[in-house]
N, C-alpha and C. Protein backbone atom coordinates (compact mmCIF):
# COMPACT_ATOMS: atom_id res chain seq x y z
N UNK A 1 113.78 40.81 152.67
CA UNK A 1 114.44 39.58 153.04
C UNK A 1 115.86 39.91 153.50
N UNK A 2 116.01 39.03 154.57
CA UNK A 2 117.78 39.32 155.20
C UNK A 2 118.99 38.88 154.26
N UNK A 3 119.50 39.54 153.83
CA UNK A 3 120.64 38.92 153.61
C UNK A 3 121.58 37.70 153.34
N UNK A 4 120.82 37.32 154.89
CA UNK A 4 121.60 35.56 155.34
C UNK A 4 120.04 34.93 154.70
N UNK A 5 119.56 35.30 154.16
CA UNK A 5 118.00 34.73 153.87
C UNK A 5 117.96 34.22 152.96
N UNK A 6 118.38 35.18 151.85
CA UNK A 6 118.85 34.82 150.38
C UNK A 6 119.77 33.61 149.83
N UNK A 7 118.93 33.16 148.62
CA UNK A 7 119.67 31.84 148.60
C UNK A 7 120.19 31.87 146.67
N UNK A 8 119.08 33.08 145.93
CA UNK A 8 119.57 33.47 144.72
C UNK A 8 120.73 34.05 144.84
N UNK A 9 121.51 34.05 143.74
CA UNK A 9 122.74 34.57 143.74
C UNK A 9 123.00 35.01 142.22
N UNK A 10 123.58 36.17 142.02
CA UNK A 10 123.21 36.31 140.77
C UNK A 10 125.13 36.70 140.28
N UNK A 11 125.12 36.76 138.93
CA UNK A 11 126.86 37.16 137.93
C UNK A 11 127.80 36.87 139.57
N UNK A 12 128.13 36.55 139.62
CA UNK A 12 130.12 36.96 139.63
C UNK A 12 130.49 37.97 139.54
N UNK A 13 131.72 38.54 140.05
CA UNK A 13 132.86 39.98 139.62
C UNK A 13 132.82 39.95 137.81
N UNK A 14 133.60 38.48 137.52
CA UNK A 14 134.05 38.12 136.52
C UNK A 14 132.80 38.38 135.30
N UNK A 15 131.60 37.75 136.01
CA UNK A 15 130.23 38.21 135.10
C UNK A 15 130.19 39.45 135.01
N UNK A 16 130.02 40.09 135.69
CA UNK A 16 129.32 41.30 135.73
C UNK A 16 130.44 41.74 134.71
N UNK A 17 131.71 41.60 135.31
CA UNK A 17 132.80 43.09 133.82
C UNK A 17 132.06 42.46 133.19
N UNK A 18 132.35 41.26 132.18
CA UNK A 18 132.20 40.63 131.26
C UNK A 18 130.51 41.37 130.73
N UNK A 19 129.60 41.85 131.92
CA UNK A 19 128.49 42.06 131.12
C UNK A 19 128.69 43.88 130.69
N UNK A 20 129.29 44.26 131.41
CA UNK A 20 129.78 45.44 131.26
C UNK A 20 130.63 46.09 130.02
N UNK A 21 131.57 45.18 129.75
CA UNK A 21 132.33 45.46 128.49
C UNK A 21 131.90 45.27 127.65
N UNK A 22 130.43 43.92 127.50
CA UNK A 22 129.70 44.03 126.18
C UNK A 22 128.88 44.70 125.77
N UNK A 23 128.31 45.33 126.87
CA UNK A 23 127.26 46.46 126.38
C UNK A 23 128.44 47.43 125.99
N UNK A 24 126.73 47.75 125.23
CA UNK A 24 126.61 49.03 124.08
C UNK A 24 125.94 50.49 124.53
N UNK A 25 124.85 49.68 125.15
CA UNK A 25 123.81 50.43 125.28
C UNK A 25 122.82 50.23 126.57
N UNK A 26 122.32 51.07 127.26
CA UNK A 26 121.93 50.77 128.55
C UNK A 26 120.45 51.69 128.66
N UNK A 27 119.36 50.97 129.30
CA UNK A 27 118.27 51.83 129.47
C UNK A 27 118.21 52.17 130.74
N UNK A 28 117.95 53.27 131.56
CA UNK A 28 117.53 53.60 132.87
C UNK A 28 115.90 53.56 132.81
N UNK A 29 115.19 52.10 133.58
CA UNK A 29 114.17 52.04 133.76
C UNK A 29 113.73 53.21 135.36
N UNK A 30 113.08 54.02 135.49
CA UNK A 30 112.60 54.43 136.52
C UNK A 30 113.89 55.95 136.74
N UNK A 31 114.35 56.43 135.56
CA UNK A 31 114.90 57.55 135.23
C UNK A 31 114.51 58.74 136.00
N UNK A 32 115.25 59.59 136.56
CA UNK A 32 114.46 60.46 137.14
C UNK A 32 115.85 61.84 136.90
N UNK A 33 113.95 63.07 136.27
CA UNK A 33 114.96 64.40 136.24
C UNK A 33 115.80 65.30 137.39
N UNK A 34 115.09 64.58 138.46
CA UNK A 34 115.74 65.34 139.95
C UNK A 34 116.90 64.83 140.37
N UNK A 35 117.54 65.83 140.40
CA UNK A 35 119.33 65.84 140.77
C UNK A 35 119.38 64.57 142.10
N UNK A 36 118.39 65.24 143.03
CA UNK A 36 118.34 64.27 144.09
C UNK A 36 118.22 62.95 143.90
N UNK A 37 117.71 62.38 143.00
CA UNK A 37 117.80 60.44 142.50
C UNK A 37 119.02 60.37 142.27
N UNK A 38 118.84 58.85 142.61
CA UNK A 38 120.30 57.93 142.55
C UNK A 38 120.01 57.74 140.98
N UNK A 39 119.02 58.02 140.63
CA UNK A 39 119.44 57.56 138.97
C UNK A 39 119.54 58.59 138.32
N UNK A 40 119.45 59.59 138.80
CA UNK A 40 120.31 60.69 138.24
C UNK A 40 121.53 60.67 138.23
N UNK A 41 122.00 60.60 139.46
CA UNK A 41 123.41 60.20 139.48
C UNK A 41 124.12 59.33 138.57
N UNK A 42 123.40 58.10 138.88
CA UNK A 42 123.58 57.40 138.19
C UNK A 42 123.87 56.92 136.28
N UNK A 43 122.52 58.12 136.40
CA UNK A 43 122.25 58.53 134.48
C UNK A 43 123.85 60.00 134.01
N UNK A 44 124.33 60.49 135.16
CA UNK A 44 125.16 61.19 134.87
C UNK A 44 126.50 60.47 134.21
N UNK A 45 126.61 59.93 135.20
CA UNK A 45 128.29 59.24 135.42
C UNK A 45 127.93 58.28 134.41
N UNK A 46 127.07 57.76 133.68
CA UNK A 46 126.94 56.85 132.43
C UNK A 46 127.39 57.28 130.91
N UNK A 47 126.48 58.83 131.62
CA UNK A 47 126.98 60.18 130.14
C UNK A 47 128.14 60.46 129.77
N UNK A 48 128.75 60.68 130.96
CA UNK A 48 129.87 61.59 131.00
C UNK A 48 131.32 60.55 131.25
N UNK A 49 130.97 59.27 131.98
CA UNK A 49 132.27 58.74 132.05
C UNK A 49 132.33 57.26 131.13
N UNK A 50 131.34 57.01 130.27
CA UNK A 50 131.49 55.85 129.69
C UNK A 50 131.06 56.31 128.12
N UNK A 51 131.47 55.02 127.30
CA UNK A 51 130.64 55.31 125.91
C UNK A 51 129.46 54.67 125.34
N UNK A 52 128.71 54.25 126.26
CA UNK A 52 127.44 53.36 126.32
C UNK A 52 126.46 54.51 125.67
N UNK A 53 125.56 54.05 124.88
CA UNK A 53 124.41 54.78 124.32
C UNK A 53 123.32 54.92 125.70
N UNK A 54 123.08 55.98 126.56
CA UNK A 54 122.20 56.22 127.36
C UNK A 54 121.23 56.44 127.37
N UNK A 55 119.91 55.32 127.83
CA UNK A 55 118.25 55.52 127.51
C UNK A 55 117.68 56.00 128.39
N UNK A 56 116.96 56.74 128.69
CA UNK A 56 116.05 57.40 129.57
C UNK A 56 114.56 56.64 130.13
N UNK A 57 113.95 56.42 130.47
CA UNK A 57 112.71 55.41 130.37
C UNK A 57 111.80 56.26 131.69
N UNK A 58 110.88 57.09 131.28
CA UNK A 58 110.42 57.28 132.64
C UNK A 58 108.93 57.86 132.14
N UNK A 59 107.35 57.64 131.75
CA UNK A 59 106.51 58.29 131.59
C UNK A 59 106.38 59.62 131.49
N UNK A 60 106.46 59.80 132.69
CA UNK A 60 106.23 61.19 133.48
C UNK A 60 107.32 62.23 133.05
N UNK A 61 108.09 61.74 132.29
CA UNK A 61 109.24 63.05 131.88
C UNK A 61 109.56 63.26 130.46
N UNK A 62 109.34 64.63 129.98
CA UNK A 62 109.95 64.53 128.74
C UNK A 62 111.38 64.56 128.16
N UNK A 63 112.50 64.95 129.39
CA UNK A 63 113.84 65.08 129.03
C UNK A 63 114.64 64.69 130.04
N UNK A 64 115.43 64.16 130.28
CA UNK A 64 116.30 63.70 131.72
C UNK A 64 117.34 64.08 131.24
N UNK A 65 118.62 64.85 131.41
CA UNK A 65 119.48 65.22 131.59
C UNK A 65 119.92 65.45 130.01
N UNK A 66 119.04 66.81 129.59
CA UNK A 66 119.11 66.60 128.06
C UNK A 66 118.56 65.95 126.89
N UNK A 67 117.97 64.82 127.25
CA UNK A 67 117.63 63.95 126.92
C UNK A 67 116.54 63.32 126.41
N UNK A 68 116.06 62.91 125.66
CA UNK A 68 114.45 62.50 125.46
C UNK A 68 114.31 61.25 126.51
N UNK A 69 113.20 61.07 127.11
CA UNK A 69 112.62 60.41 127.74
C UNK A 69 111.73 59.17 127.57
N UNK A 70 111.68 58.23 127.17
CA UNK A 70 111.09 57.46 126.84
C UNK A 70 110.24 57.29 127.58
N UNK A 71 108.57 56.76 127.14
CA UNK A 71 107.77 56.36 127.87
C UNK A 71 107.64 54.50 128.37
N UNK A 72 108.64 54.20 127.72
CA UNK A 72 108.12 52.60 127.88
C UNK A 72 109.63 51.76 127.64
N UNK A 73 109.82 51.06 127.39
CA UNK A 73 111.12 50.01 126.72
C UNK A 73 110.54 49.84 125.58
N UNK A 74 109.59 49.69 124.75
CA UNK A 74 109.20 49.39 123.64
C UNK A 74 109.31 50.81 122.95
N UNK A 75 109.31 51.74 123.73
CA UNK A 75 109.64 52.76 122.52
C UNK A 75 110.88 53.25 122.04
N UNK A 76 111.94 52.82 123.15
CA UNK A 76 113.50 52.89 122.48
C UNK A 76 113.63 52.82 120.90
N UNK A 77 114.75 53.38 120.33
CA UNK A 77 115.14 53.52 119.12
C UNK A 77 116.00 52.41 118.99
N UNK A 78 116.52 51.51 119.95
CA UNK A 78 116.63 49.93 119.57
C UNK A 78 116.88 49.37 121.40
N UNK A 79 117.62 48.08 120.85
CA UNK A 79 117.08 47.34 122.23
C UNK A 79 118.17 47.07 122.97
N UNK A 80 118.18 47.39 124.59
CA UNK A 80 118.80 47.74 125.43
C UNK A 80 120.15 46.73 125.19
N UNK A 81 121.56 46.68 125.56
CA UNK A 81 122.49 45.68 126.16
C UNK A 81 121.86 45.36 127.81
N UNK A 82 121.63 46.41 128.51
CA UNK A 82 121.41 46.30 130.08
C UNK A 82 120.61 47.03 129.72
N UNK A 83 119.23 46.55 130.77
CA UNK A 83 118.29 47.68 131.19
C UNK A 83 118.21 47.56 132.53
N UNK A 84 118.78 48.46 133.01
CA UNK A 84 119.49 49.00 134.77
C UNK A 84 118.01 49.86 135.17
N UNK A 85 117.35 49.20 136.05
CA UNK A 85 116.12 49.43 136.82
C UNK A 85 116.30 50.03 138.65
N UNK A 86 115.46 51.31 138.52
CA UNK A 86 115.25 52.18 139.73
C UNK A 86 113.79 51.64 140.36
N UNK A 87 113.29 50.90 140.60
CA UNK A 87 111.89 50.59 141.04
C UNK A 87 111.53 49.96 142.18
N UNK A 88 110.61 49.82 142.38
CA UNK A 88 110.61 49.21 143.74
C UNK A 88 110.53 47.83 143.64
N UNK A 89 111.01 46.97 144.24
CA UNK A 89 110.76 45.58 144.31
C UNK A 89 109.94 44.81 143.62
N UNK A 90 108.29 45.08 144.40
CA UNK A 90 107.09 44.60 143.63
C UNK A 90 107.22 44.93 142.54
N UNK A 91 107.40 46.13 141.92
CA UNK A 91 107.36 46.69 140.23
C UNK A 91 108.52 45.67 139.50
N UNK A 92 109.35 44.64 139.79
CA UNK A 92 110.25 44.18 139.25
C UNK A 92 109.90 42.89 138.38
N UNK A 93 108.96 42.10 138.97
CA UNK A 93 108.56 41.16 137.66
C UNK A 93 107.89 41.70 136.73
N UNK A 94 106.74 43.13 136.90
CA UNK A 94 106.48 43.89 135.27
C UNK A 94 107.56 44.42 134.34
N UNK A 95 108.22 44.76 135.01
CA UNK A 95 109.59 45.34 134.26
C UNK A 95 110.22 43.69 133.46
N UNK A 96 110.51 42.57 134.04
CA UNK A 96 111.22 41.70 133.86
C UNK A 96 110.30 41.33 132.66
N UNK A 97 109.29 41.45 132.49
CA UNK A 97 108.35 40.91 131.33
C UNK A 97 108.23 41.86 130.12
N UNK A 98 108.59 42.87 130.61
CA UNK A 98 108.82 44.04 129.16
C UNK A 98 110.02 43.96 129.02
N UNK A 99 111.14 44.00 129.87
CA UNK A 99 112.43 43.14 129.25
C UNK A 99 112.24 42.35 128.28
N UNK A 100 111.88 40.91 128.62
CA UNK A 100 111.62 39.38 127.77
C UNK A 100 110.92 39.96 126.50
N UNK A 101 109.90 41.15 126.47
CA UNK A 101 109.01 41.46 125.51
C UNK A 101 109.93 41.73 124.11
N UNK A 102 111.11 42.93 125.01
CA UNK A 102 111.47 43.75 123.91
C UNK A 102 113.12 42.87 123.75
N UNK A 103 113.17 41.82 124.37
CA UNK A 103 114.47 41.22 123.79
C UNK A 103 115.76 41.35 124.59
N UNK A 104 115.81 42.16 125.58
CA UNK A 104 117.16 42.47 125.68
C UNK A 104 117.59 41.33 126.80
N UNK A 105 118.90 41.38 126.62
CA UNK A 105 119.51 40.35 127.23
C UNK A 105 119.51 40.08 128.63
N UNK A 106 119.80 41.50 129.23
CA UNK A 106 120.15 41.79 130.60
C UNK A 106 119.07 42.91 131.40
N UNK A 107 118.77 42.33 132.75
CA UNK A 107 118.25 43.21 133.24
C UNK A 107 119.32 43.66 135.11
N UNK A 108 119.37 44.52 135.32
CA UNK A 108 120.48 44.89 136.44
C UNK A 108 119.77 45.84 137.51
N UNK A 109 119.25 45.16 138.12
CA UNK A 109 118.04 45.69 139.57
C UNK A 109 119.26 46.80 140.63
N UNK A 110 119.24 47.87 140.54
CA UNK A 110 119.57 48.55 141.63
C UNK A 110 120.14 48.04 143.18
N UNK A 111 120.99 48.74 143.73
CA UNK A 111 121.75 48.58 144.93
C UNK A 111 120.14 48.96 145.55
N UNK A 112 120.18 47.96 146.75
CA UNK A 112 118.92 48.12 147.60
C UNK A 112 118.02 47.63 147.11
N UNK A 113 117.66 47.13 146.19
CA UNK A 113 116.44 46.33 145.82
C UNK A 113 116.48 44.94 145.50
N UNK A 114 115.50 43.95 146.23
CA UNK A 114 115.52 42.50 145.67
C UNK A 114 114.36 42.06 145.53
N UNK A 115 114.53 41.28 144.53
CA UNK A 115 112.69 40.55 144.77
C UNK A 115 113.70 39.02 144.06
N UNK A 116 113.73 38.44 144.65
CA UNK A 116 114.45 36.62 144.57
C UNK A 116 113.38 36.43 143.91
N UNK A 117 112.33 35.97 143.73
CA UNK A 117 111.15 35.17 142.75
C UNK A 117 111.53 35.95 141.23
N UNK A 118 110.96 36.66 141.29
CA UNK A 118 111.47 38.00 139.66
C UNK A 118 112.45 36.94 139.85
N UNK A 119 114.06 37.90 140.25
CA UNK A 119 115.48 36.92 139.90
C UNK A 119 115.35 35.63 139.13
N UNK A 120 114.74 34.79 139.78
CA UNK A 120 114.48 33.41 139.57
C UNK A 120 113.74 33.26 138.18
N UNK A 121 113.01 34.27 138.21
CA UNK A 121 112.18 33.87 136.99
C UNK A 121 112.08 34.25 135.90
N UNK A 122 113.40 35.80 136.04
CA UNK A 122 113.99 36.48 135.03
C UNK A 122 114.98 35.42 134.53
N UNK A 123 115.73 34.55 135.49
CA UNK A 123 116.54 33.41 134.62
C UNK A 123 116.06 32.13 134.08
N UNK A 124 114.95 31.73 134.50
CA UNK A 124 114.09 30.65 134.06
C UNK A 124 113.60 31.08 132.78
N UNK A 125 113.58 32.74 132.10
CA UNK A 125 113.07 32.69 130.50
C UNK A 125 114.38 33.50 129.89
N UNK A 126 115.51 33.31 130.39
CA UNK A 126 117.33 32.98 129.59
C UNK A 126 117.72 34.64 130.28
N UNK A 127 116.98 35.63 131.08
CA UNK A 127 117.80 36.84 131.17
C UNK A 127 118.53 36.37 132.06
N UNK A 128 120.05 37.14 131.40
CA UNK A 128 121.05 37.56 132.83
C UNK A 128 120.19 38.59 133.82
N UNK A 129 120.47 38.22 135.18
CA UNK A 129 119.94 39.27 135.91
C UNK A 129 121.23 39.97 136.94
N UNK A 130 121.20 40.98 137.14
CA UNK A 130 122.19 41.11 138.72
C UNK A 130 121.27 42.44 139.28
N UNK A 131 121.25 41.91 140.26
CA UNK A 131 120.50 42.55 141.35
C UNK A 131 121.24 43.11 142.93
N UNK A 132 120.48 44.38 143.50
CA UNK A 132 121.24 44.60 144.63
C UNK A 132 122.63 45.08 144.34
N UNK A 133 122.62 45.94 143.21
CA UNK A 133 124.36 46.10 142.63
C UNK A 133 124.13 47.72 142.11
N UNK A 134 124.50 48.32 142.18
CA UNK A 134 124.58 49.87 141.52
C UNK A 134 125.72 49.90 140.61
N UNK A 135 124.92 49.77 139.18
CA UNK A 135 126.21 49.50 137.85
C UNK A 135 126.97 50.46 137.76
N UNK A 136 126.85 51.91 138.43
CA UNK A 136 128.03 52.81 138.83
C UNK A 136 128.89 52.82 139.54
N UNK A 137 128.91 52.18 140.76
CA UNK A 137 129.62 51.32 141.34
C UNK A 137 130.69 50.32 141.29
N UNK A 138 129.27 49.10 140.68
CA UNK A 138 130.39 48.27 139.62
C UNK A 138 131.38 48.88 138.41
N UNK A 139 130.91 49.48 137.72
CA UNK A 139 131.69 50.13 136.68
C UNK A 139 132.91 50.90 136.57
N UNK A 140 132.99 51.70 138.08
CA UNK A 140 133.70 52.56 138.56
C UNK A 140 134.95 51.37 139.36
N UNK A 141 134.29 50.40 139.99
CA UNK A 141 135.33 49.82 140.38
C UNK A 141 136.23 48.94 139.41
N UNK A 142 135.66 48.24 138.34
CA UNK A 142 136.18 47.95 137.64
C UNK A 142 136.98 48.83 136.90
N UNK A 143 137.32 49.89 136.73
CA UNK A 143 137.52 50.73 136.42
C UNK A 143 138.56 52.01 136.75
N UNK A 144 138.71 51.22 138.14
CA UNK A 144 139.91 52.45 138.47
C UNK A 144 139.13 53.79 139.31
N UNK A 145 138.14 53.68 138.97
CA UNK A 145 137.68 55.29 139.48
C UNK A 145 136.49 55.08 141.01
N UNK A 146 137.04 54.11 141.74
CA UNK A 146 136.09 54.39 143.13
C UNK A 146 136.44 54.71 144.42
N UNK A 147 136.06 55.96 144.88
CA UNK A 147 135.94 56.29 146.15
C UNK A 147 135.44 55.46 147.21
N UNK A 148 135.82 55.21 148.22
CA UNK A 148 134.99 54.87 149.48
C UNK A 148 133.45 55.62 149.06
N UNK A 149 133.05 56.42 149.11
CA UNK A 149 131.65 57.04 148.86
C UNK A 149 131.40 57.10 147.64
N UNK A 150 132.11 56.22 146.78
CA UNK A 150 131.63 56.03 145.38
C UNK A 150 132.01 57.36 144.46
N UNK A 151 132.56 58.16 144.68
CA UNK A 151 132.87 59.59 143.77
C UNK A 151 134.33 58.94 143.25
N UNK A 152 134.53 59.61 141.94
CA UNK A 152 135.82 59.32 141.28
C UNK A 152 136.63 60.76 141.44
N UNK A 153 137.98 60.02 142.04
CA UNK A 153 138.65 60.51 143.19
C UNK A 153 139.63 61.47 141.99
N UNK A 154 140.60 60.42 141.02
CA UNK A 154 140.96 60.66 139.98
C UNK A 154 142.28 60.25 140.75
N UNK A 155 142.52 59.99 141.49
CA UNK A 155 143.40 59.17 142.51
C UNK A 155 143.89 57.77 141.84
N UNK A 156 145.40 57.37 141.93
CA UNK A 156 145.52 55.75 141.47
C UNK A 156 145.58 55.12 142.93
N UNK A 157 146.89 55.80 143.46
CA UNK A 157 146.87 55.38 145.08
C UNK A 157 145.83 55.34 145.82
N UNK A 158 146.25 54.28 146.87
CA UNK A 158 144.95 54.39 147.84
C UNK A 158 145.74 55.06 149.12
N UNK A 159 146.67 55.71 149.21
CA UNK A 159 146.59 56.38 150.58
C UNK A 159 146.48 57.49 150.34
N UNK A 160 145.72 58.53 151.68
CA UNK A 160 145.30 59.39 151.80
C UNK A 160 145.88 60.78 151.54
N UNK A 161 146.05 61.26 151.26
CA UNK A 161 146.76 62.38 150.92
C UNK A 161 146.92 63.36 152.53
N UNK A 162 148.07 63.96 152.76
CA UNK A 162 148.28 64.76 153.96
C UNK A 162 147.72 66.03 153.82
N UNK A 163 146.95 66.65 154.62
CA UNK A 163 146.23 67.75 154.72
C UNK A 163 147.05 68.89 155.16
């Protein structure tokens, strides 16, 4: 769907910190051990630059970046603040229903992915949703630490430094 198509709208700036500073704890649905995923990336900069308890969630793997791997959301050792999802679109209302299953509050759909019905219907049974957002991103900007290409610069200024 286009852009100008979309008529869901999901958190605010103001939401999103606000969902950000309350978590605790965050699951990476669709976790992946290859450097090359964005949720690797993603599962890095969670480790290493925040103090959020980091979940792994991926069948197919037994360790992601150190890590035990969960096969499911129901097998976590407790229940997510955010469960920040890598999946494809269609896969997003199964996920949204093992959310609702296992309780957690929030579910946060990946930069590049939408499915508006899910959205809709993840808030019709009380989840916060934000979608189309990369919580490294968000996090980083809130935060002081974003690059134009999203890398933390370690920079306060924004002008360029002379070569």
């Amino acid at each position: 769907m286009l852009k100008s198509q979309r008529t869901w709208e999901g958190p605010d700036a103001k939401a999103r910190l606000k969902i950000l500073r309350a978590a605790k704890s965050i699951a990476i649905v669709g976790a992946s051990a290859n450097p090359a995923r964005s949720s690797y990336f993603v599962g890095t900069y969670l480790k290493q630059s925040t103090d959020y308890r980091v979940y792994f969630v991926n069948p197919n793997a037994d360790t992601i970046l150190g890590e035990k791997a969960y096969p499911s959301l129901a097998s976590l050792p407790e229940v997510p603040d955010i469960v920040d999802v890598f999946r494809r679109a269609s896969d997003i209302p199964a996920v949204i229903d093992e959310v609702l299953a296992i309780g957690a509050p929030t579910i946060w759909v990946q930069l590049g992915i939408w499915n508006q019905e899910a959205a809709e219907y993840g808030e019709s049974k009380g989840l916060t949703v934000a979608m189309d957002r990369c919580i490294k991103i968000e996090h980083a900007r809130f935060h002081g630490g974003l690059h134009l290409l999203g890398f933390d610069t370690g920079q306060i200024t924004a002008r360029k430094a002379i070569r």
